[in-house]
Protein backbone atom coordinates (compact mmCIF):
# COMPACT_ATOMS: atom_id res chain seq x y z
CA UNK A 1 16.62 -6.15 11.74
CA UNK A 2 14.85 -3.01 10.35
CA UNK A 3 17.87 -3.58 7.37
CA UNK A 4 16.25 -7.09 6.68
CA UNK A 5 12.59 -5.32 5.81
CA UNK A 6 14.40 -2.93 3.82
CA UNK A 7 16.25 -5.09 1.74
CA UNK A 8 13.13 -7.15 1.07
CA UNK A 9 11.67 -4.74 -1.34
CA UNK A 10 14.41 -5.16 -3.75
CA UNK A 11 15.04 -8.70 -3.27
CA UNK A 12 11.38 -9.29 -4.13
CA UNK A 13 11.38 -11.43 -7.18
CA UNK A 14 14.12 -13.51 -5.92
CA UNK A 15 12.87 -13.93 -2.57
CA UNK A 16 9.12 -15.12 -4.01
CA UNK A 17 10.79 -17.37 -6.74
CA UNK A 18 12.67 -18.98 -3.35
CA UNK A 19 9.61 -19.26 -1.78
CA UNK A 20 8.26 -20.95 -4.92
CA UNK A 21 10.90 -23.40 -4.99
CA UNK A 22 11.13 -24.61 -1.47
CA UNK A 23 7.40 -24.44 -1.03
CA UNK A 24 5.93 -25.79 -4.49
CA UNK A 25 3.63 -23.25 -3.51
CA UNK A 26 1.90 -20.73 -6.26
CA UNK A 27 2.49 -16.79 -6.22
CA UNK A 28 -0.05 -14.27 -7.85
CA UNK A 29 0.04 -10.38 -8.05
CA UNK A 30 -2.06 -8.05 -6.55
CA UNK A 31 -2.58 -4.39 -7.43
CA UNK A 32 -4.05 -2.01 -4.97
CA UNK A 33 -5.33 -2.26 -1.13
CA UNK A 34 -9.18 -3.47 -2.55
CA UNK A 35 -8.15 -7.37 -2.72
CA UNK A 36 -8.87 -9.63 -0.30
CA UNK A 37 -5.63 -10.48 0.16
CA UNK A 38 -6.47 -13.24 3.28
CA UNK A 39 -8.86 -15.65 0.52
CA UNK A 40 -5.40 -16.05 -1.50
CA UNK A 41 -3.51 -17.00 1.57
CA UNK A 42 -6.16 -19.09 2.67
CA UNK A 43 -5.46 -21.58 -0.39
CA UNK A 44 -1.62 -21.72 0.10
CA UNK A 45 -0.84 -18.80 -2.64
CA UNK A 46 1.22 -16.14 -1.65
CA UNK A 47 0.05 -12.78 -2.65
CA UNK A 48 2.39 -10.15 -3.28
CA UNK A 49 2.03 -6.60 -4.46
CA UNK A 50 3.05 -5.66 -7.82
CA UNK A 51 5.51 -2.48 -7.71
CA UNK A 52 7.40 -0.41 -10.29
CA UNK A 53 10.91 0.23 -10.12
CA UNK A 54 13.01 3.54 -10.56
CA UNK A 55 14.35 3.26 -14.18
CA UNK A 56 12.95 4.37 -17.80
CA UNK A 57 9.58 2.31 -18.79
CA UNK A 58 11.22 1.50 -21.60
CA UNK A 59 9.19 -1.08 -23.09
CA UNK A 60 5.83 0.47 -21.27
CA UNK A 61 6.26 3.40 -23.62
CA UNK A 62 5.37 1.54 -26.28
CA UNK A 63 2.23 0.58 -25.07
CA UNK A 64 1.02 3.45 -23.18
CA UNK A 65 0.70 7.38 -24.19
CA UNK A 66 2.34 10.03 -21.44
CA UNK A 67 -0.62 11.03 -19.55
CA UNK A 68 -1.58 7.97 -17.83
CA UNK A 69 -0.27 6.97 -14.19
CA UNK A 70 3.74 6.73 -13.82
CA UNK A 71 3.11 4.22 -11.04
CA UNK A 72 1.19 1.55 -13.18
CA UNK A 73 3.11 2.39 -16.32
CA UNK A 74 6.71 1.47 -14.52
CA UNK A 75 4.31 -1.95 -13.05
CA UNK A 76 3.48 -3.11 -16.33
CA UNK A 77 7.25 -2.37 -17.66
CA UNK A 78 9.06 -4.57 -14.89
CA UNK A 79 6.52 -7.17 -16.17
CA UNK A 80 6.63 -6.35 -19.82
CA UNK A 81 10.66 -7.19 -19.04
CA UNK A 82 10.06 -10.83 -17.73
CA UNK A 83 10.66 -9.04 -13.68
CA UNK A 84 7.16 -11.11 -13.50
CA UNK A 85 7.42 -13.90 -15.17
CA UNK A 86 7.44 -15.84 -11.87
CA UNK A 87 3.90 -15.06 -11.34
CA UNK A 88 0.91 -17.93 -11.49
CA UNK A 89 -1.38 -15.30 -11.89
CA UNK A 90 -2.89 -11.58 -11.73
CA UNK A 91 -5.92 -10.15 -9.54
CA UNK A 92 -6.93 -6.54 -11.26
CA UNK A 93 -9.56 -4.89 -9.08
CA UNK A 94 -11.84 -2.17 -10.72
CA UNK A 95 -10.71 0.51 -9.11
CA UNK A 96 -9.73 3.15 -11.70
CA UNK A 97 -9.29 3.33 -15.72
CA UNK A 98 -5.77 2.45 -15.76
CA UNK A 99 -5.78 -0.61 -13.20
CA UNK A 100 -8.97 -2.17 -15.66
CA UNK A 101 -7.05 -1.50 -18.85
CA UNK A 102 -4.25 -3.73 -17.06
CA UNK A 103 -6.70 -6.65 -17.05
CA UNK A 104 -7.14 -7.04 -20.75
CA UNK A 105 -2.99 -5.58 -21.31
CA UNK A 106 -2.45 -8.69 -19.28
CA UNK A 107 -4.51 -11.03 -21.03
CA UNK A 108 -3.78 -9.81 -24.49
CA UNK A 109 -0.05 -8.78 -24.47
CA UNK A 110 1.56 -10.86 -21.45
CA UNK A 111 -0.55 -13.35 -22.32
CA UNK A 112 -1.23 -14.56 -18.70
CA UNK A 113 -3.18 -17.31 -18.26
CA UNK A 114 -4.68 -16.70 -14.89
CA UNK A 115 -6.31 -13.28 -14.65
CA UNK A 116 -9.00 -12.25 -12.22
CA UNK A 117 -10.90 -8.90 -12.70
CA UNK A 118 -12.27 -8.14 -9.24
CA UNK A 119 -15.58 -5.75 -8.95
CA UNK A 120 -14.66 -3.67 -6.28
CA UNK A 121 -17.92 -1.81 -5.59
CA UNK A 122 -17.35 2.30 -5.41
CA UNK A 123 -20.33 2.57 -2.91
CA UNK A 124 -20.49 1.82 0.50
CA UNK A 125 -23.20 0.57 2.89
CA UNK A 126 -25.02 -2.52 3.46
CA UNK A 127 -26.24 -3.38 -0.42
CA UNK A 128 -22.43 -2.74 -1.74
CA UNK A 129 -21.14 -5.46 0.84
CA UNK A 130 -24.47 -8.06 -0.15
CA UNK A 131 -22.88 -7.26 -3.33
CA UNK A 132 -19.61 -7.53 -3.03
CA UNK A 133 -19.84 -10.77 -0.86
CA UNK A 134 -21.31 -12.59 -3.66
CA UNK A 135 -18.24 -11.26 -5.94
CA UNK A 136 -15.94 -13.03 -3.07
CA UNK A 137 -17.84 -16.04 -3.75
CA UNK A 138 -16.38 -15.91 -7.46
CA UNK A 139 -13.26 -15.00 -6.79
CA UNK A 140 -12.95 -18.10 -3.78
CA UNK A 141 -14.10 -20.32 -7.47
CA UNK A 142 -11.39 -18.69 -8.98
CA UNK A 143 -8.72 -19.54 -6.20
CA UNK A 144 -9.90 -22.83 -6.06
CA UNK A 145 -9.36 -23.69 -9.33
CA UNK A 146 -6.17 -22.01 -9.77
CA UNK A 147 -4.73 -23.82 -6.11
CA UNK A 148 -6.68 -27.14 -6.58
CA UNK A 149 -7.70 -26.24 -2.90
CA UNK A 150 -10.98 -25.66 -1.51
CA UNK A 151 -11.19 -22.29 0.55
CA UNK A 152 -12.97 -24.10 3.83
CA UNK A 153 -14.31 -21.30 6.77
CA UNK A 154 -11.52 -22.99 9.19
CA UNK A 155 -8.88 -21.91 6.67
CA UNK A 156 -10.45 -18.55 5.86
CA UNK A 157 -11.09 -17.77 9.39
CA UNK A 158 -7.23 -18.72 9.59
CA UNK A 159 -5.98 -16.59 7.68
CA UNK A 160 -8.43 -13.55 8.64
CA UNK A 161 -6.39 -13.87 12.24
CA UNK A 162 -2.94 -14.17 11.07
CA UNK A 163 -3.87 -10.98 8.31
CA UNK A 164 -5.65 -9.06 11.63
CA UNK A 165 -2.54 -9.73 13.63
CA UNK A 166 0.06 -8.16 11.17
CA UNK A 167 -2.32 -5.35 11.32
CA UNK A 168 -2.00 -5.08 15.05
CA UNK A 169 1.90 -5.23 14.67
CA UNK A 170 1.99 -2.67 12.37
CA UNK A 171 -0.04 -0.35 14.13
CA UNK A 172 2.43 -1.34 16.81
CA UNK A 173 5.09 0.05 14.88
CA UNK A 174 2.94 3.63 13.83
CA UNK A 175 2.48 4.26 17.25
CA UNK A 176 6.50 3.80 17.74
CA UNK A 177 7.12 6.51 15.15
CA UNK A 178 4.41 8.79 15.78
CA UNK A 179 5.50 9.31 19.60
CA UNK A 180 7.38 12.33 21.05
CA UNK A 181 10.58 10.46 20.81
CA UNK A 182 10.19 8.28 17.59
CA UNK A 183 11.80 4.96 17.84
CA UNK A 184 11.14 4.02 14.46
CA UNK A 185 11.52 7.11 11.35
CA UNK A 186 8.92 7.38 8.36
CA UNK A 187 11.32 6.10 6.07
CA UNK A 188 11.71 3.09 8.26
CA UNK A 189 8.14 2.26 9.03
CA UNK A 190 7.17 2.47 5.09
CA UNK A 191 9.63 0.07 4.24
CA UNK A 192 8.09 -2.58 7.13
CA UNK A 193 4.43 -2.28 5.84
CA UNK A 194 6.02 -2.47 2.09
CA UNK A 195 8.03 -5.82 3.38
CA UNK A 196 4.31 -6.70 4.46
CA UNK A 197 3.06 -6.84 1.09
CA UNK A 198 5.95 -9.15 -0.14
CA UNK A 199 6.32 -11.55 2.49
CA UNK A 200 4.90 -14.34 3.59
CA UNK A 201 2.36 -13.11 7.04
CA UNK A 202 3.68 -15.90 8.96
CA UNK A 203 7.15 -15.14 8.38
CA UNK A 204 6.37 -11.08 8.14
CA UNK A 205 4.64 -11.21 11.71
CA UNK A 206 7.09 -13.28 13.21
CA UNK A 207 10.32 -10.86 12.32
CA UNK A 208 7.80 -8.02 13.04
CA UNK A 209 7.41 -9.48 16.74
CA UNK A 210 11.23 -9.91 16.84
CA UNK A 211 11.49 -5.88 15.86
CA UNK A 212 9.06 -5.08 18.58
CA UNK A 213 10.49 -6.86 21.30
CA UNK A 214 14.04 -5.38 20.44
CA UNK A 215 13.12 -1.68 19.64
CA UNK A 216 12.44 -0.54 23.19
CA UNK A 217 16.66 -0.52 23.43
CA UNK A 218 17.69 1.23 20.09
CA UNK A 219 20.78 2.93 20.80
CA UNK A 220 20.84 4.80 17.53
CA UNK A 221 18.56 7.42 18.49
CA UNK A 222 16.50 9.27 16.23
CA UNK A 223 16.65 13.01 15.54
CA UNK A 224 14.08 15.22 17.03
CA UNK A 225 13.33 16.33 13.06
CA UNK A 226 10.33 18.28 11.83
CA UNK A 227 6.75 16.26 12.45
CA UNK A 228 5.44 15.89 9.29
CA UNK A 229 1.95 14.24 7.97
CA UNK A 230 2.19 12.92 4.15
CA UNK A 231 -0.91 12.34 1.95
CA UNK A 232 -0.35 10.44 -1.34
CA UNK A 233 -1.35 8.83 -4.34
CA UNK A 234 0.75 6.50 -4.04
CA UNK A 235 4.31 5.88 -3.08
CA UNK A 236 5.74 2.28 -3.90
CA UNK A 237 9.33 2.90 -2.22
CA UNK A 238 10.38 4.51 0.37
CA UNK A 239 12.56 7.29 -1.11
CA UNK A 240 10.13 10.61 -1.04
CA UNK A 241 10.21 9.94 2.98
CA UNK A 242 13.92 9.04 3.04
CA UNK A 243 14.68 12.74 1.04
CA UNK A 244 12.17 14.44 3.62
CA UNK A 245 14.56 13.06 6.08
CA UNK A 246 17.31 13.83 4.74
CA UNK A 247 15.66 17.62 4.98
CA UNK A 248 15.68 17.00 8.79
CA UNK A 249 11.92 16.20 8.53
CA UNK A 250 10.37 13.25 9.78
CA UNK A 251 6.79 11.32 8.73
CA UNK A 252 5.08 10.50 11.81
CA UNK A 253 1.92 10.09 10.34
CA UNK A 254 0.18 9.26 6.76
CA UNK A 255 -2.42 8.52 4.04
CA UNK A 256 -0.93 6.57 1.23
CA UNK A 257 -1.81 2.98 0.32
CA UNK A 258 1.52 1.68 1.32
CA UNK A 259 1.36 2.88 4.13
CA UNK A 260 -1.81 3.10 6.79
CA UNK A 261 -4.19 2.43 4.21
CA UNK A 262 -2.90 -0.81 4.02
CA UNK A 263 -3.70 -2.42 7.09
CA UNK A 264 -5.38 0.37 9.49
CA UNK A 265 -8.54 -1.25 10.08
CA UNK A 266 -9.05 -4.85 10.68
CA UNK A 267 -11.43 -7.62 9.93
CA UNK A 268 -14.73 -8.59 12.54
CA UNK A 269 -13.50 -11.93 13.86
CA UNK A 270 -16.86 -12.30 15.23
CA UNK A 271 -18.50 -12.07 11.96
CA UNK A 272 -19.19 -15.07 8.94
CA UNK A 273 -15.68 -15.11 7.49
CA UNK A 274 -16.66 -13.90 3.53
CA UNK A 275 -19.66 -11.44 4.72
CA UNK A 276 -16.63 -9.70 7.31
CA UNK A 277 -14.14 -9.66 4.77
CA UNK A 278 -16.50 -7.90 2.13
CA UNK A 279 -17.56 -5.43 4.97
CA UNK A 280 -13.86 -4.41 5.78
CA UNK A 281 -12.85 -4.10 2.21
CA UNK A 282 -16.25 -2.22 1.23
CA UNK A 283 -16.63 -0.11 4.13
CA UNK A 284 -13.29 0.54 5.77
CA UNK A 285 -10.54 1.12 2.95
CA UNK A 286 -10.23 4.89 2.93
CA UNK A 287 -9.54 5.55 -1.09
CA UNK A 288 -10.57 8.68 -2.68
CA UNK A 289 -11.86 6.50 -5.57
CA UNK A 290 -15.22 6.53 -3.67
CA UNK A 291 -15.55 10.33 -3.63
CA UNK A 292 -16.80 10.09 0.23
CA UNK A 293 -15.01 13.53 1.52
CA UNK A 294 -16.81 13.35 4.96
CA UNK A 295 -15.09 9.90 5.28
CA UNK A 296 -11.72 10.66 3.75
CA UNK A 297 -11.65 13.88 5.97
CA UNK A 298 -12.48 12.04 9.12
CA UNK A 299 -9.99 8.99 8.57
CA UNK A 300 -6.83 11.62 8.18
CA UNK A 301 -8.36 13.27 11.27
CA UNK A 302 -7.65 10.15 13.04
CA UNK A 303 -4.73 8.92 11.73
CA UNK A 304 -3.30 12.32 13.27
CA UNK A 305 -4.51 12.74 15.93
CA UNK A 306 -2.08 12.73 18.69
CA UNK A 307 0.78 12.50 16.26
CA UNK A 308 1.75 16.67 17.17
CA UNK A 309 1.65 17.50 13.26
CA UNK A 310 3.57 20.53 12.14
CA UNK A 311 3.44 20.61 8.42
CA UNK A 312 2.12 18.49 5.60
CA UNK A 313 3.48 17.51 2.38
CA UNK A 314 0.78 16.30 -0.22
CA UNK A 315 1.86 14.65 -3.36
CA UNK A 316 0.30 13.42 -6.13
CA UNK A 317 1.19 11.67 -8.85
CA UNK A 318 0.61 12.79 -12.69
CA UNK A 319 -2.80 12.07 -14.09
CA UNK A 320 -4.05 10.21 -11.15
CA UNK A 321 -7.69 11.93 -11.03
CA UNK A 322 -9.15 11.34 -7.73
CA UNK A 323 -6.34 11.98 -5.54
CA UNK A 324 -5.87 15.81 -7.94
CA UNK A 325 -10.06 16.16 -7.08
CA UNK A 326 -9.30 15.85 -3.42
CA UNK A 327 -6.26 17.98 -3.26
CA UNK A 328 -8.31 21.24 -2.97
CA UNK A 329 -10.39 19.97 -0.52
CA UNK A 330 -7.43 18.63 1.71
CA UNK A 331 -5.62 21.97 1.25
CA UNK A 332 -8.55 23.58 3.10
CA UNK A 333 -8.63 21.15 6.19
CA UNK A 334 -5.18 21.51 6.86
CA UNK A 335 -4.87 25.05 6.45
CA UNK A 336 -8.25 25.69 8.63
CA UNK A 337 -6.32 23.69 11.15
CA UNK A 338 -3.34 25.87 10.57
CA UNK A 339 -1.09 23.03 9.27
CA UNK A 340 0.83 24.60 6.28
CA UNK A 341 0.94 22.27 3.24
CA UNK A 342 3.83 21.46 0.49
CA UNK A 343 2.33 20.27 -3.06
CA UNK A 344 4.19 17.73 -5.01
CA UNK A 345 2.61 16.88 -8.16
CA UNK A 346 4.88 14.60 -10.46
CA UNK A 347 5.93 11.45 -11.79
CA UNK A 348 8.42 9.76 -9.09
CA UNK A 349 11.38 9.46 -11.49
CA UNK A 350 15.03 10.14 -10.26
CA UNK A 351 15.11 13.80 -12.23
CA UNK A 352 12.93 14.90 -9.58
CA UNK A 353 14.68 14.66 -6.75
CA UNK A 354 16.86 18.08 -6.34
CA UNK A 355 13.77 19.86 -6.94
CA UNK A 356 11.62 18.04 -4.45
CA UNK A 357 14.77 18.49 -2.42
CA UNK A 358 14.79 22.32 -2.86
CA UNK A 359 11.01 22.65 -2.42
CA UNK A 360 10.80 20.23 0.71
CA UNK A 361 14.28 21.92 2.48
CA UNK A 362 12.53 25.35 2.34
CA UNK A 363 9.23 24.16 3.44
CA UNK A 364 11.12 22.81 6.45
CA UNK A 365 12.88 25.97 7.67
CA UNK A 366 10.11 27.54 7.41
CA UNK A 367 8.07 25.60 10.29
CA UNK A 368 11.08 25.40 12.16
CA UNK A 369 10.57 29.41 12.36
């Protein structure tokens, strides 16, 4: 079954443009963790995450210079190829430079019709979720509009439960591959919260039930490989965990936002449905965007603990700005906790591999010493 969330990745754009056609349903793109992704379900849209894919941005190049972020640039070529074209519409949160230029680059050259820019405050604390609730009450006009579906609190609260218990699954499956005999690798566990992003959460926490249930009798056991913690920009397929593996390493533990910083904290049931979404999505996304060390440092502290960390690999992709700030700062946490740390800096393309390879198979004899 673990095959089934692996292939889902790149079946994507046929499997939403099924969806599309046996549903009559709508599909927009997201970008980042910041979006609210339960309001889009809540009108009957599916919400998927928009991902690059490992080939030349060929027609991106034309629009971009080098030193921006590979990730977006390879984003914007898959839809400056027609990979998109399936789409009904775009949310672009403000969350850095290169996500906001997307919102015009979508307008202007894709020529989308239905593009939301989301203010996604920077601060946290009570004023930045007043704020940011009102903002929800835009984008719900937005939705609305778009669906030809009102956004009631019985659908919204919906949604909020069927979002918070795909959370719960997928911690489920982090506490499977962080325990002293993992039943479920790094590589493996990526491409489930990944699948998460694509698929629909009624379908997503039903197979992810399924897994669950069947896991406890795995008969292909899993090596007792290198614990290793992984801190990244961001890593849109699974194959940087798949080559530490291959190193007889093993993720057992991470920061990335396709990973834990996807779904690690969930909404307050208990709460008015927009106000608790705004607080989760203000207050409870760890992204170094928001330049809150104390926070940052404290969420990686939990999200280890427990996991019996050996070693961690840190990589960052090219011109992303507040993930390169950080790195120092990271460095000296993990080596105060003596933890040594790789450093991969880069731009994910295929070239890279044999000397990630060489870099990460050294790093990995050495903590086996």
């Amino acid at each position: 079954m673990i095959d089934e969330f692996r292939a889902y990745r790149e079946n994507r754009h046929q499997e939403a443009k099924k969806w599309k056609e046996q549903t009559g349903g709508k599909v927009v793109g997201v970008y980042c963790c910041n979006v609210p992704e339960e309001m889009i379900h809540a009108v009957g849209i599916l919400p998927i995450r928009i991902l690059g894919d490992q080939e030349e941005a060929t027609e991106a190049e034309v629009h971009f210079p080098s030193n921006v972020c590979p990730y977006l640039k390879r984003c914007f070529d898959q839809a400056l190829k027609g990979k998109y074209d399936y789409l009904d519409g775009l949310i672009v949160p403000n969350v850095c430079n290169m996500v906001r230029m997307l919102y015009s680059f979508s307008k202007v050259v894709l020529k989308m019709p239905h593009v939301f820019f989301l203010e996604t405050p920077e601060a946290v604390g009570p004023d930045s979720v007043s704020f940011f609730t009102e903002e929800l009450g835009r984008f719900k006009e937005f939705l609305e509009d778009l669906s030809g579906k009102e956004i009631s609190v019985e659908a919204l609260t919906n949604s909020i439960e069927v979002y918070n218990q795909n959370r719960a699954l997928l911690r489920k499956v982090y506490e499977l591959k962080r325990s002293p005999n993992p039943l479920v690798s790094g590589a493996e566990a990526q491409a489930i919260v990944i699948s998460s992003m694509l698929m629909p959460k009624e379908k997503h926490n039903q197979r992810l039930t399924q897994l669950l249930d069947q896991i406890p009798s795995r008969n292909d056991a899993l090596s007792q490989s290198v614990r290793l913690f992984v801190s990244a920009s961001m890593l849109d397929n699974t194959e940087l965990f798949r080559l530490i593996e291959d190193c007889d390493g093993n993720v057992v533990a991470d920061d990335i936002p396709t990973g834990s910083r996807y779904f690690y904290y969930s909404v307050d049931s208990d709460k008015e449905p927009f106000y608790a979404l705004a607080e989760r999505y203000v207050n409870k996304i760890p992204c170094p965007r928001k330049m809150l060390v104390k926070t940052r440092l404290n969420y990686i502290d939990e999200v280890m603990n427990g996991a019996d960390i050996k070693g961690v690999v840190i990589h960052n992709l090219k011109a992303c700005d507040s993930h390169l700030y950080e790195y120092p700062l990271l460095k000296q946490k993990f080596e105060q906790q003596g933890l040594p740390v790789l450093y991969l800096v880069g731009e994910e393309k295929p070239a890279e591999r044999e000397e990630q390879r060489n870099d990460i198979e050294a790093f990995i004899e050495i903590l086996k010493d």
